[in-house]
N, C-alpha and C. Protein backbone atom coordinates (compact mmCIF):
# COMPACT_ATOMS: atom_id res chain seq x y z
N UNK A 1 44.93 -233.99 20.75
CA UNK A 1 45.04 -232.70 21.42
C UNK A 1 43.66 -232.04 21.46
N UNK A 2 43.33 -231.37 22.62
CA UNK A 2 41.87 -230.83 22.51
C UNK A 2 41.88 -229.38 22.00
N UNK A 3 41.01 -229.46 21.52
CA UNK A 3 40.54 -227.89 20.59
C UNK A 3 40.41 -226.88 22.11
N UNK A 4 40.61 -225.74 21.88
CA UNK A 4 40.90 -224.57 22.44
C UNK A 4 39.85 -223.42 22.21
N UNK A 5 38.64 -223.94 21.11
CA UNK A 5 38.26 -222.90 20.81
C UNK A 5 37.26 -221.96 21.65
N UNK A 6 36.85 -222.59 22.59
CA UNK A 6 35.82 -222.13 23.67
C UNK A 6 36.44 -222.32 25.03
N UNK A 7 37.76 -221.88 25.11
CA UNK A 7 38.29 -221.96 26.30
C UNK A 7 37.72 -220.44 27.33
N UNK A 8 37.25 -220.76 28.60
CA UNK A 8 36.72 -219.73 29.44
C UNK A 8 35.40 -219.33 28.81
N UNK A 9 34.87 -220.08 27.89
CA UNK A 9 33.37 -220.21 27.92
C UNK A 9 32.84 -220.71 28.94
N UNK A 10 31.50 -220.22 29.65
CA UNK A 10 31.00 -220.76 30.46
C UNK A 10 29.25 -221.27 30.16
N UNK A 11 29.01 -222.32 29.75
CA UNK A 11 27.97 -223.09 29.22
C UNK A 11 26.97 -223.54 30.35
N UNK A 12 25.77 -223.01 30.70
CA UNK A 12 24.91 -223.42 31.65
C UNK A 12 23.89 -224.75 30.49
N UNK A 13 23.95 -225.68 31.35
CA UNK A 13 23.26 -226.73 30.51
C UNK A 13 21.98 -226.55 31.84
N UNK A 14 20.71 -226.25 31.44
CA UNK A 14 19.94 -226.35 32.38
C UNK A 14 18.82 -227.36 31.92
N UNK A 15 18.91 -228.21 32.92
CA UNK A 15 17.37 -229.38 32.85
C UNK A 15 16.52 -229.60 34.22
N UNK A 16 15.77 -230.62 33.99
CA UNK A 16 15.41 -231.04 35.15
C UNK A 16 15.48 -232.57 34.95
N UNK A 17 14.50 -233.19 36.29
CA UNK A 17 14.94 -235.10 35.68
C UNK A 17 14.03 -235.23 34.47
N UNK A 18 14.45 -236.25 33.82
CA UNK A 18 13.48 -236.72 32.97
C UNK A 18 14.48 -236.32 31.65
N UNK A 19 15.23 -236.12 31.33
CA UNK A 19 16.02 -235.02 30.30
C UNK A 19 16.63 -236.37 29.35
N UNK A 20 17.14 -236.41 28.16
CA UNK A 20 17.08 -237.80 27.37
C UNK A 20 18.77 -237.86 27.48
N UNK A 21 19.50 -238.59 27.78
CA UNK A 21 20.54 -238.55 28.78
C UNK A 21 21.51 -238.05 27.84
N UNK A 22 21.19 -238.85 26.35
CA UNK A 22 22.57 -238.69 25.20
C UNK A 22 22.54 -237.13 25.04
N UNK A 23 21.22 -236.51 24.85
CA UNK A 23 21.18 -234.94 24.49
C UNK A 23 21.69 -234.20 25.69
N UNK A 24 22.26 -234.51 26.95
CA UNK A 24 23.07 -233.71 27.36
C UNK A 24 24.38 -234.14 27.45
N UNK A 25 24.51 -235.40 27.97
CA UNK A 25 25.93 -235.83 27.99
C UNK A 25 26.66 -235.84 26.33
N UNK A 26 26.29 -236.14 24.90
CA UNK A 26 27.06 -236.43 24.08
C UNK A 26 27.19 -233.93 23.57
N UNK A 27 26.38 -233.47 23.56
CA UNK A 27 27.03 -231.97 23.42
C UNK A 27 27.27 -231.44 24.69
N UNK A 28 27.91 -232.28 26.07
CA UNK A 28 28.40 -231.57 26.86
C UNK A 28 29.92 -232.04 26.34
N UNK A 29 29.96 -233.46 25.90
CA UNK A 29 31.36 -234.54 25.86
C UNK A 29 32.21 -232.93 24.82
N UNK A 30 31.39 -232.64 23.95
CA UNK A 30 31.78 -231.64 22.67
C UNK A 30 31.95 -230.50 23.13
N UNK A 31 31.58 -229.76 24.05
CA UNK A 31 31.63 -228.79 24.59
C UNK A 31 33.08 -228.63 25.31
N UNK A 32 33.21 -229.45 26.48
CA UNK A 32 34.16 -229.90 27.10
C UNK A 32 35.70 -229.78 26.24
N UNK A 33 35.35 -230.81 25.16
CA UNK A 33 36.46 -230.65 24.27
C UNK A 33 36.88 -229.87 23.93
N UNK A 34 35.86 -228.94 23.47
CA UNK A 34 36.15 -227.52 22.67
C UNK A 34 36.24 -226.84 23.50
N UNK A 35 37.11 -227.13 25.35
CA UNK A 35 37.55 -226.39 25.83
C UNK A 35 36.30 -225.34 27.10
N UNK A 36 35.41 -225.50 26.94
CA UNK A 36 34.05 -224.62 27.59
C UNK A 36 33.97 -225.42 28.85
N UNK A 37 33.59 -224.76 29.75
CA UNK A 37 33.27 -225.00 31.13
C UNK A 37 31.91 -224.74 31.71
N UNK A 38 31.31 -226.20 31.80
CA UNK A 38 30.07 -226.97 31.12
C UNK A 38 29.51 -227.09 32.65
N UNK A 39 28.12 -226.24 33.09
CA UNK A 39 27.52 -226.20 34.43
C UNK A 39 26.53 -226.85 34.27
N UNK A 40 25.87 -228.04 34.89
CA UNK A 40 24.90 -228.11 34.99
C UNK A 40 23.93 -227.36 35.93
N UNK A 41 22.82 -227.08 35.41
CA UNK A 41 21.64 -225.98 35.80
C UNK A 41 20.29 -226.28 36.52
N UNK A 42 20.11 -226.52 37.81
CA UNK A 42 18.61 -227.33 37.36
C UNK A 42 17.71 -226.90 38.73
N UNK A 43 16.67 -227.06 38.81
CA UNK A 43 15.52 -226.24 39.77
C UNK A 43 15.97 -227.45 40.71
N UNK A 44 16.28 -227.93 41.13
CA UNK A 44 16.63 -229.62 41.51
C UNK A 44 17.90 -229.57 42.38
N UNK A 45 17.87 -229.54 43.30
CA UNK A 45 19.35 -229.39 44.37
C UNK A 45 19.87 -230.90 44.29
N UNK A 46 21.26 -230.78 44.84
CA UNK A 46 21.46 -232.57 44.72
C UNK A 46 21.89 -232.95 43.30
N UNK A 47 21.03 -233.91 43.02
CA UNK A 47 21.26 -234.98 41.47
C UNK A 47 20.34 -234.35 40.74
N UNK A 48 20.36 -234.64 39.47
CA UNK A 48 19.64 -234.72 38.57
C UNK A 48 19.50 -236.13 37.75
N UNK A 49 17.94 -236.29 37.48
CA UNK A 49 18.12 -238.15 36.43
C UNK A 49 17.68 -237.80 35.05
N UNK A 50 18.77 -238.61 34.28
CA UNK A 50 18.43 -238.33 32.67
C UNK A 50 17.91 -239.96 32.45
N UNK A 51 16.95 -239.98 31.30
CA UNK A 51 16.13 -241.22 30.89
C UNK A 51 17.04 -241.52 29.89
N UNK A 52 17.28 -243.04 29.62
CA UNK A 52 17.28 -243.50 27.75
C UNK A 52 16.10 -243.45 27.65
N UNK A 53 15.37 -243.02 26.57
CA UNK A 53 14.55 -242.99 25.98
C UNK A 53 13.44 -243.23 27.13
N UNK A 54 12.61 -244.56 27.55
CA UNK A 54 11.83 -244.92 28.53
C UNK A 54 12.09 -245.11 29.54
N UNK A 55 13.54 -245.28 30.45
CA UNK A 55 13.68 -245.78 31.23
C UNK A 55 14.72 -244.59 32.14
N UNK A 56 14.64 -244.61 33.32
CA UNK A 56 15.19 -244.22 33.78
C UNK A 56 16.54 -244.13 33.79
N UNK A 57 17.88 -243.55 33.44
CA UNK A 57 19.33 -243.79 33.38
C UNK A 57 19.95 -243.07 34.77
N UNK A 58 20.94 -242.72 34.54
CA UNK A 58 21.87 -241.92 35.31
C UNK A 58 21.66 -240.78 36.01
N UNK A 59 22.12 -240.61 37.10
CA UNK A 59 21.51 -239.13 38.06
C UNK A 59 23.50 -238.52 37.96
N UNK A 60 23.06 -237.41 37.93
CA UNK A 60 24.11 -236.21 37.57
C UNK A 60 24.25 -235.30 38.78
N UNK A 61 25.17 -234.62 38.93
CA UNK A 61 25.36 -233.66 40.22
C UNK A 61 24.72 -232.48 39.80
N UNK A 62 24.14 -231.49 39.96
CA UNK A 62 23.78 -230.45 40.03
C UNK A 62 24.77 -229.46 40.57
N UNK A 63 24.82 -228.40 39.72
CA UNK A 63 26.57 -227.90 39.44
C UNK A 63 26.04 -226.44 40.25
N UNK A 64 24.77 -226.08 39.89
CA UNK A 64 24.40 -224.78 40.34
C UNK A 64 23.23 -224.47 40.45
N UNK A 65 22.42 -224.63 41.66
CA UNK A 65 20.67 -225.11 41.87
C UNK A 65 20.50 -222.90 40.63
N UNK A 66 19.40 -223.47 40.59
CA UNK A 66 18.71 -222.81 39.36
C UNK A 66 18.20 -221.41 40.26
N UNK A 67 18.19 -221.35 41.70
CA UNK A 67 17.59 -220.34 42.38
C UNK A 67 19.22 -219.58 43.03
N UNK A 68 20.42 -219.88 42.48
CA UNK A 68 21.38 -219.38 42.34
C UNK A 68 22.45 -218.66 41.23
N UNK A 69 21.56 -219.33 39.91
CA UNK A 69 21.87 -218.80 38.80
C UNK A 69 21.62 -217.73 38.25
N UNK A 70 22.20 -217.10 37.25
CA UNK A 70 22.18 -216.17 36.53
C UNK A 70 22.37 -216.19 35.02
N UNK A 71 21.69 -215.44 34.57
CA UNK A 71 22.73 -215.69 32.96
C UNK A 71 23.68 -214.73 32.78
N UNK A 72 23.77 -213.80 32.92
CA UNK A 72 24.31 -212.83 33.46
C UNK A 72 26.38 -213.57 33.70
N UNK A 73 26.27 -214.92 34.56
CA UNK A 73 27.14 -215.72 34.79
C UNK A 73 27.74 -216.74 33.87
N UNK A 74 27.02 -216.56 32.19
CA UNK A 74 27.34 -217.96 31.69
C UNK A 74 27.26 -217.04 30.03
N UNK A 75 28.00 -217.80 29.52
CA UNK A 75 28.23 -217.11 27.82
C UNK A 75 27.38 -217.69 27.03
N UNK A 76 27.09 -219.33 27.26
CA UNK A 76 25.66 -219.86 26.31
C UNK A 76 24.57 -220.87 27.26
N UNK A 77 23.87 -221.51 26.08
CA UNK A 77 22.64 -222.08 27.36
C UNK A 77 22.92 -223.30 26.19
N UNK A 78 22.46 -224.33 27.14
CA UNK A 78 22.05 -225.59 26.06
C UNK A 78 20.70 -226.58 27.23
N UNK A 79 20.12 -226.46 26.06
CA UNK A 79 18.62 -227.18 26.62
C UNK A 79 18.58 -228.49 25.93
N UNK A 80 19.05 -229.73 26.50
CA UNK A 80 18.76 -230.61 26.50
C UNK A 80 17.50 -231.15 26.24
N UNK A 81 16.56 -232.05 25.13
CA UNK A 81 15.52 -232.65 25.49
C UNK A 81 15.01 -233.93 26.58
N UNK A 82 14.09 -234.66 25.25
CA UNK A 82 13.30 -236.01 26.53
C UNK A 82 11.59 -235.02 26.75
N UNK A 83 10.96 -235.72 26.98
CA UNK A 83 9.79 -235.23 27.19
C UNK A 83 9.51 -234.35 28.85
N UNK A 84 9.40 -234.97 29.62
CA UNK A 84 9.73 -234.64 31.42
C UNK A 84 10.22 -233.70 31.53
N UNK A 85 11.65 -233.49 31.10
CA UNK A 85 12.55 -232.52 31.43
C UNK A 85 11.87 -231.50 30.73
N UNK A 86 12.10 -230.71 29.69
CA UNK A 86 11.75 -229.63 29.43
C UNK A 86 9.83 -229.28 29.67
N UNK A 87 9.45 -230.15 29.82
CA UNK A 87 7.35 -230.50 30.25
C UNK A 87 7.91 -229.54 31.42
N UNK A 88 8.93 -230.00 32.45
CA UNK A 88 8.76 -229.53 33.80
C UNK A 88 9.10 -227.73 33.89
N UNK A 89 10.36 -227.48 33.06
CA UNK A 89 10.99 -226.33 32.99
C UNK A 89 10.56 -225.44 32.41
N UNK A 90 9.12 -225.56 31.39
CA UNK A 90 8.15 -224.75 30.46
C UNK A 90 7.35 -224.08 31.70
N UNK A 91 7.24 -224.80 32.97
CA UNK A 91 6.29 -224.11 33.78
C UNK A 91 6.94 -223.79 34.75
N UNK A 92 7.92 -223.63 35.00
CA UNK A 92 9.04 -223.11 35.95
C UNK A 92 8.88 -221.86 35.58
N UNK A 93 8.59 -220.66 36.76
CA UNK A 93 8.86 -219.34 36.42
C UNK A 93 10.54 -219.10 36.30
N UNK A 94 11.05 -219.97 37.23
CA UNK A 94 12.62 -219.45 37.38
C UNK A 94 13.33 -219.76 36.34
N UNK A 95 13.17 -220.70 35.60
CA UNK A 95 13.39 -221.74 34.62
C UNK A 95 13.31 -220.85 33.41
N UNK A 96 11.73 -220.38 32.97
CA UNK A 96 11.50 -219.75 31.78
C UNK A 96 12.16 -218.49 31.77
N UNK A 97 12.44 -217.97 33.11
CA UNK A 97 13.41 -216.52 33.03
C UNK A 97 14.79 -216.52 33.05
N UNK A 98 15.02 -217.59 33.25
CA UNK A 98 16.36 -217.89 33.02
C UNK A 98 17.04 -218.09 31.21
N UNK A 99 16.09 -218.75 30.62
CA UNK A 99 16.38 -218.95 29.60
C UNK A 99 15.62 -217.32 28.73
N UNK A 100 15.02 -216.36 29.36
CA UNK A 100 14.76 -215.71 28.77
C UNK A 100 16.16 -214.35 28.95
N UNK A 101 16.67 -214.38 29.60
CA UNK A 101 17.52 -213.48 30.09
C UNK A 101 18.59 -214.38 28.84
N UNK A 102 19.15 -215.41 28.61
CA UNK A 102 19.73 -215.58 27.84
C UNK A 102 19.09 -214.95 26.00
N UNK A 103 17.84 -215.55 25.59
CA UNK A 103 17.66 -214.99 24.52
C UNK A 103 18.08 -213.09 24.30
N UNK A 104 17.35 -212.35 25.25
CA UNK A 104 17.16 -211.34 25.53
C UNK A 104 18.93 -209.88 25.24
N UNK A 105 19.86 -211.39 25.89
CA UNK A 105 21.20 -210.71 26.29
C UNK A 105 21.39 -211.24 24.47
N UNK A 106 21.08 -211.60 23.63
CA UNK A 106 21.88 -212.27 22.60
C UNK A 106 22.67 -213.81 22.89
N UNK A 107 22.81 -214.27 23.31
CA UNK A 107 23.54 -215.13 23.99
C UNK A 107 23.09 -216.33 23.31
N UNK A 108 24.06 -217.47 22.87
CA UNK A 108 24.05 -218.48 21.79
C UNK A 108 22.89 -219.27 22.91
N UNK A 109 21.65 -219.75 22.38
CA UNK A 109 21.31 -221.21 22.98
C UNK A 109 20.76 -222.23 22.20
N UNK A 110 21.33 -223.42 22.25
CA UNK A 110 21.18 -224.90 21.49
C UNK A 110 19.96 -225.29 22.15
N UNK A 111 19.34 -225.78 21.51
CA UNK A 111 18.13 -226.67 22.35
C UNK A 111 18.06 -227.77 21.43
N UNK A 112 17.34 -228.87 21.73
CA UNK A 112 17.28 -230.11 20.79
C UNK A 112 16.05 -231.14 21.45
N UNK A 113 15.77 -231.56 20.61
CA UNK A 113 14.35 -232.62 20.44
C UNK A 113 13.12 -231.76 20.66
N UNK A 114 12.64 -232.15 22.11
CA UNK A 114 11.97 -231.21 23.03
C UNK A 114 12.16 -229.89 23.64
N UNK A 115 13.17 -229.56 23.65
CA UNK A 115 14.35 -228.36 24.40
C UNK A 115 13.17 -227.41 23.53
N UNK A 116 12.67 -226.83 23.00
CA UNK A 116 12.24 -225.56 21.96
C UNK A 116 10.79 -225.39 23.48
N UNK A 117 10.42 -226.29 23.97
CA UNK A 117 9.00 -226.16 24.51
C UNK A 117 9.83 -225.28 25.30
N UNK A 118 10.53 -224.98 26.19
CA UNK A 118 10.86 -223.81 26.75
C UNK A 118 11.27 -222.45 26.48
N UNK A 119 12.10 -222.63 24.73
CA UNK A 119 11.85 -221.47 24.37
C UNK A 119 10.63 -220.91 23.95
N UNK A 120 9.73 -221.80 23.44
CA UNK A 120 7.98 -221.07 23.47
C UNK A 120 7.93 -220.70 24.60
N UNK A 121 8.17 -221.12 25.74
CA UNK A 121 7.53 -219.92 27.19
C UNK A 121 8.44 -218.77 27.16
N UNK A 122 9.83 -218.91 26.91
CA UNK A 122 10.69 -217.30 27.10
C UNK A 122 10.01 -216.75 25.73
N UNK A 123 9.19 -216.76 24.89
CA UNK A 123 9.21 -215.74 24.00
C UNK A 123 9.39 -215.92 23.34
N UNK A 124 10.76 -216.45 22.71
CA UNK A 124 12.37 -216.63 22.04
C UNK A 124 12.05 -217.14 20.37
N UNK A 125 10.57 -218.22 19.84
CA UNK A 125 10.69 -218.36 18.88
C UNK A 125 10.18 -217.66 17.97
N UNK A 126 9.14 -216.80 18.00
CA UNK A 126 8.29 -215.53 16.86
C UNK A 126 9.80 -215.38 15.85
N UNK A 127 9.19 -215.55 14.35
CA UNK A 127 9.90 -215.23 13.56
C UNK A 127 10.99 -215.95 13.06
N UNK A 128 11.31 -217.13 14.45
CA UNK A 128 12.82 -217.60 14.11
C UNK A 128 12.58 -219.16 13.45
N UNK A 129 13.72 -219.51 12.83
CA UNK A 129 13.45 -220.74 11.99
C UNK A 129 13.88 -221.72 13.09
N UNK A 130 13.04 -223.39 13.35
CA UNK A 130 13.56 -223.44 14.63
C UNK A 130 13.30 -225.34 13.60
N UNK A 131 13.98 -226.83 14.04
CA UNK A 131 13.34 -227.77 13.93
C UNK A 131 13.09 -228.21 15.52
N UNK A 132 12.71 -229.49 15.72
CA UNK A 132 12.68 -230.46 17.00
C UNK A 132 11.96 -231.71 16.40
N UNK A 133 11.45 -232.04 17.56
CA UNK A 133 11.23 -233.84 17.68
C UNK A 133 10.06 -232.97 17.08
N UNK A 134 9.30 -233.81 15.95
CA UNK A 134 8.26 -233.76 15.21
C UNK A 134 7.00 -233.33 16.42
N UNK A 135 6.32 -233.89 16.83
CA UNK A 135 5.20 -233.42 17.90
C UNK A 135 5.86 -232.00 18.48
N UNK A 136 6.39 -231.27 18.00
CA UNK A 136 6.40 -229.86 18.76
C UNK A 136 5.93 -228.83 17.31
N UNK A 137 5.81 -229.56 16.44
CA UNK A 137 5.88 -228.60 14.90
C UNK A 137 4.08 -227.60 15.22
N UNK A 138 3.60 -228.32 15.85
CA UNK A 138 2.32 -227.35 15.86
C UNK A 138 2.89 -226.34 17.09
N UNK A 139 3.44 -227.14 18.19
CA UNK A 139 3.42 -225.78 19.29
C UNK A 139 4.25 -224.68 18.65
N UNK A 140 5.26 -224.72 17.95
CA UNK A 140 6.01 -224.17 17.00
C UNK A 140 5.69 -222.66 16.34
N UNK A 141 4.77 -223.59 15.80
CA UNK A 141 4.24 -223.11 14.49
C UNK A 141 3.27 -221.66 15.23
N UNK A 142 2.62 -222.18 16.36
CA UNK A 142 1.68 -221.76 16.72
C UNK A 142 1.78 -220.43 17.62
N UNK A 143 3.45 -220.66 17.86
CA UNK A 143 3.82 -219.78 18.74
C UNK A 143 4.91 -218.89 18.08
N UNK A 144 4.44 -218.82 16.68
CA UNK A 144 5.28 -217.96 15.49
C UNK A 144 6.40 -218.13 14.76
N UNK A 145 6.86 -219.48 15.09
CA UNK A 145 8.29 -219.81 14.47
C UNK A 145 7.81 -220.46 13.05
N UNK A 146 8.74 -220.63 12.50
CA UNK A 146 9.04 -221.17 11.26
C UNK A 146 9.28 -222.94 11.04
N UNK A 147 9.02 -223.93 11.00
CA UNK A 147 9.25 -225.38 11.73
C UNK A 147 9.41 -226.37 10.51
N UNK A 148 11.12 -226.37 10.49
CA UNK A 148 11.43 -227.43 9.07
C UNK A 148 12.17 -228.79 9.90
N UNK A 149 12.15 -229.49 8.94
CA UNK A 149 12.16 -231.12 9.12
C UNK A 149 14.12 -231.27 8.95
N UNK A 150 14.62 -231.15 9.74
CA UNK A 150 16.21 -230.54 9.00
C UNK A 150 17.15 -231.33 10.56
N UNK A 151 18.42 -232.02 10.32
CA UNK A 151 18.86 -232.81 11.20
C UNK A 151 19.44 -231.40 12.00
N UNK A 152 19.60 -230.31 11.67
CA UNK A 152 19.98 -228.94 12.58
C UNK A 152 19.81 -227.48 11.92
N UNK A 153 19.35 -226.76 12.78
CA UNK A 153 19.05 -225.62 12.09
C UNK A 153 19.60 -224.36 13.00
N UNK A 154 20.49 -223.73 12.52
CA UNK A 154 20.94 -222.57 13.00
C UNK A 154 20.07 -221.48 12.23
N UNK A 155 19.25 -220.20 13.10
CA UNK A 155 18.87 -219.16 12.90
C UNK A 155 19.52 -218.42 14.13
N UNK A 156 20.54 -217.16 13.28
CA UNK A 156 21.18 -216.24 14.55
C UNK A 156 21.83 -216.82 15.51
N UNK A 157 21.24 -216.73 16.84
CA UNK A 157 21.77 -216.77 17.83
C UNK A 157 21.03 -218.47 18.36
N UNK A 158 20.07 -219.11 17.85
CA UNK A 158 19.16 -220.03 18.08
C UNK A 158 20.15 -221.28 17.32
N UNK A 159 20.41 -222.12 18.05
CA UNK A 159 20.28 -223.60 16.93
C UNK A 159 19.70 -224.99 17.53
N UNK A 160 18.89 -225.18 16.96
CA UNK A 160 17.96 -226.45 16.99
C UNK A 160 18.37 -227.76 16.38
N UNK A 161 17.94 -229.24 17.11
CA UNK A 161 17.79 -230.09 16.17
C UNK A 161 16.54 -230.94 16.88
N UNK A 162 16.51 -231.63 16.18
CA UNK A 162 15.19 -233.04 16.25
C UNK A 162 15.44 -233.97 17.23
N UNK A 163 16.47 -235.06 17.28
CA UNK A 163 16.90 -235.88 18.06
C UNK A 163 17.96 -236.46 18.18
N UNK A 164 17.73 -237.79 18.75
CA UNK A 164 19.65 -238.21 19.39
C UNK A 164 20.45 -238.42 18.03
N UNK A 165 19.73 -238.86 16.79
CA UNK A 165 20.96 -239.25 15.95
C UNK A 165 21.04 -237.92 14.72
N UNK A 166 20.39 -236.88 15.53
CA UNK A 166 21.12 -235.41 14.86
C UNK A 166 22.19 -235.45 15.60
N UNK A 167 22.80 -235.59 16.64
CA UNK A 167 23.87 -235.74 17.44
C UNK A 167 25.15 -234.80 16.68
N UNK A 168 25.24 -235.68 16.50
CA UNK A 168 27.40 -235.36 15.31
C UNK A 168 26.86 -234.18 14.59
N UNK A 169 25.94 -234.08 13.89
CA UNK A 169 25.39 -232.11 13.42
C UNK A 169 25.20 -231.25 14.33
N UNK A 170 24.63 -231.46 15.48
CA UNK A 170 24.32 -230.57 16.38
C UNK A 170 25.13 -230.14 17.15
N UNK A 171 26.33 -230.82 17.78
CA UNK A 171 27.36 -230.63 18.32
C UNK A 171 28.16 -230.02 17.40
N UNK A 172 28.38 -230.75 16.39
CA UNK A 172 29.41 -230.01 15.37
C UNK A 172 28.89 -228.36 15.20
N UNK A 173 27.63 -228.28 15.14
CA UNK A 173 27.52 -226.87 14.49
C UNK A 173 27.06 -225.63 15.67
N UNK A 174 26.90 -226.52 16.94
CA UNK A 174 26.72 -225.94 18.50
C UNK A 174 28.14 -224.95 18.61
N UNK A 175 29.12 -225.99 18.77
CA UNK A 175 30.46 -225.59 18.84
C UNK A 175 30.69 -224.48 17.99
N UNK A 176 30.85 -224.68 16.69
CA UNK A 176 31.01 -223.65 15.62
C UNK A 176 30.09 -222.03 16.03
N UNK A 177 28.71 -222.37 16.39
CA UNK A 177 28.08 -221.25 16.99
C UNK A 177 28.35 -220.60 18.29
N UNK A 178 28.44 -221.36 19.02
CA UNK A 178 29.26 -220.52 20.41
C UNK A 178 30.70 -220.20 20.29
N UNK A 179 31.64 -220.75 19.22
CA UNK A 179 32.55 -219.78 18.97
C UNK A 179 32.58 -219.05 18.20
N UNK A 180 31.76 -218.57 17.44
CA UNK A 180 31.24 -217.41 16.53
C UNK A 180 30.74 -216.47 17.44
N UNK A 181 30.19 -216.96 18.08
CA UNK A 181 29.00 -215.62 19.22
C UNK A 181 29.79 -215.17 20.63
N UNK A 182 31.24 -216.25 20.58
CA UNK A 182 32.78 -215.85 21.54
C UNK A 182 33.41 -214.74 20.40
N UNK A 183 33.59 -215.34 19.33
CA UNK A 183 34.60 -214.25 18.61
C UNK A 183 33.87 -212.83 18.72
N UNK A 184 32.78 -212.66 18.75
CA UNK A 184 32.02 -211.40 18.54
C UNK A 184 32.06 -210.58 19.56
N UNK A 185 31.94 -211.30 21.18
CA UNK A 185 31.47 -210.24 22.28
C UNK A 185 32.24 -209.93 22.40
C-alpha cells in the first residue's frame, strides 16, 4: 500500500541535461510513493538527458519549461546532481531565482552530490550545515556553509547528501522533511 504522507505535495525537481540519472529518478521513485506530485523543471523545452555516471543515459519529458515556473506553484524543490547539470543551472539567471524564491519562501529543498553548486548562487548556504560530492567542500566552505563528510545532512529547511549510494538516507530523510515542512504550513 503506498504511504499517503505527501499527498497534494507538489515537488519541482529542476535540472538540466547532464544530471546523474539515479539522483533524480531513485528520490523521485520515493517521492511518488509518499504520494507527492513530482514536476520535472528544466530551462530545456522537450526532453531532458540524465548521465550514469560518464555516459550518457535516458532523456525525460520536461513537465514545466523553467520560463513557466514558479515557486510560488510547488511546496518543495529537489536538485538533483552529476557535474553538467547543476555547472549549467549555477549560471542560469532563471534557474538561480528559481531556487532562490524557494529558499527565501522557507520551502523544504534536497539537493545531493553536486546539487549545493546552485544553492551557492541563490545565497541559500551562509551559516547552514550542508555535505556533497567531496570537490564542492571548498566552494562550500567558501561561500559560508559549514561542510561535513556525512551520508545526509538535514539543517532546517536544507537537506544534503554526497552521492548515489547515500540514496536509501536521503530519500528516507527527504520524505520525512517535506512532511514535516507539510505538517507545518
Amino acid at each position: 500500500m503506498p504511504h499517503t504522507k505527501l499527498n497534494g505535495m507538489k515537488v519541482a525537481i529542476l535540472v538540466a541535461d547532464g544530471f546523474e540519472q539515479s539522483e533524480m529518478t531513485e528520490p523521485r521513485k520515493a517521492l511518488d510513493a509518499a504520494g507527492a506530485d513530482t514536476q520535472i523543471v528544466s530551462p530545456k523545452n522537450g526532453g531532458v538527458r540524465g548521465w550514469k555516471h560518464h555516459d550518457p543515459a535516458d532523456v525525460f519529458e520536461v513537465d514545466v519549461p523553467l520560463a513557466q515556473a514558479a515557486a510560488h506553484e510547488f511546496d518543495a524543490l529537489l536538485l538533483p546532481g552529476g557535474v553538467m547539470n547543476p555547472d549549467a543551472l549555477r549560471i542560469n539567471e532563471e534557474a538561480v531565482a528559481f531556487v532562490r524564491d524557494f529558499v527565501k519562501a522557507g520551502k523544504p529543498v534536497a539537493a545531493i552530490c553536486h546539487g549545493p553548486w546552485t544553492l551557492i548562487e541563490a545565497d541559500a548556504v551562509q551559516g547552514r550545515t550542508l555535505t556533497s560530492w567531496p570537490s564542492l567542500r571548498t566552494d562550500l566552505t567558501n561561500a559560508g556553509a559549514k561542510w561535513v563528510d556525512r551520508e545526509v545532512v538535514v539543517d532546517g529547511s536544507l537537506i544534503t547528501s554526497r552521492k548515489p549510494q547515500d540514496l536509501p538516507a536521503f530519500d528516507r530523510e527527504m520524505v520525512k522533511l517535506f512532511a514535516g515542512a507539510r505538517a507545518h504550513a
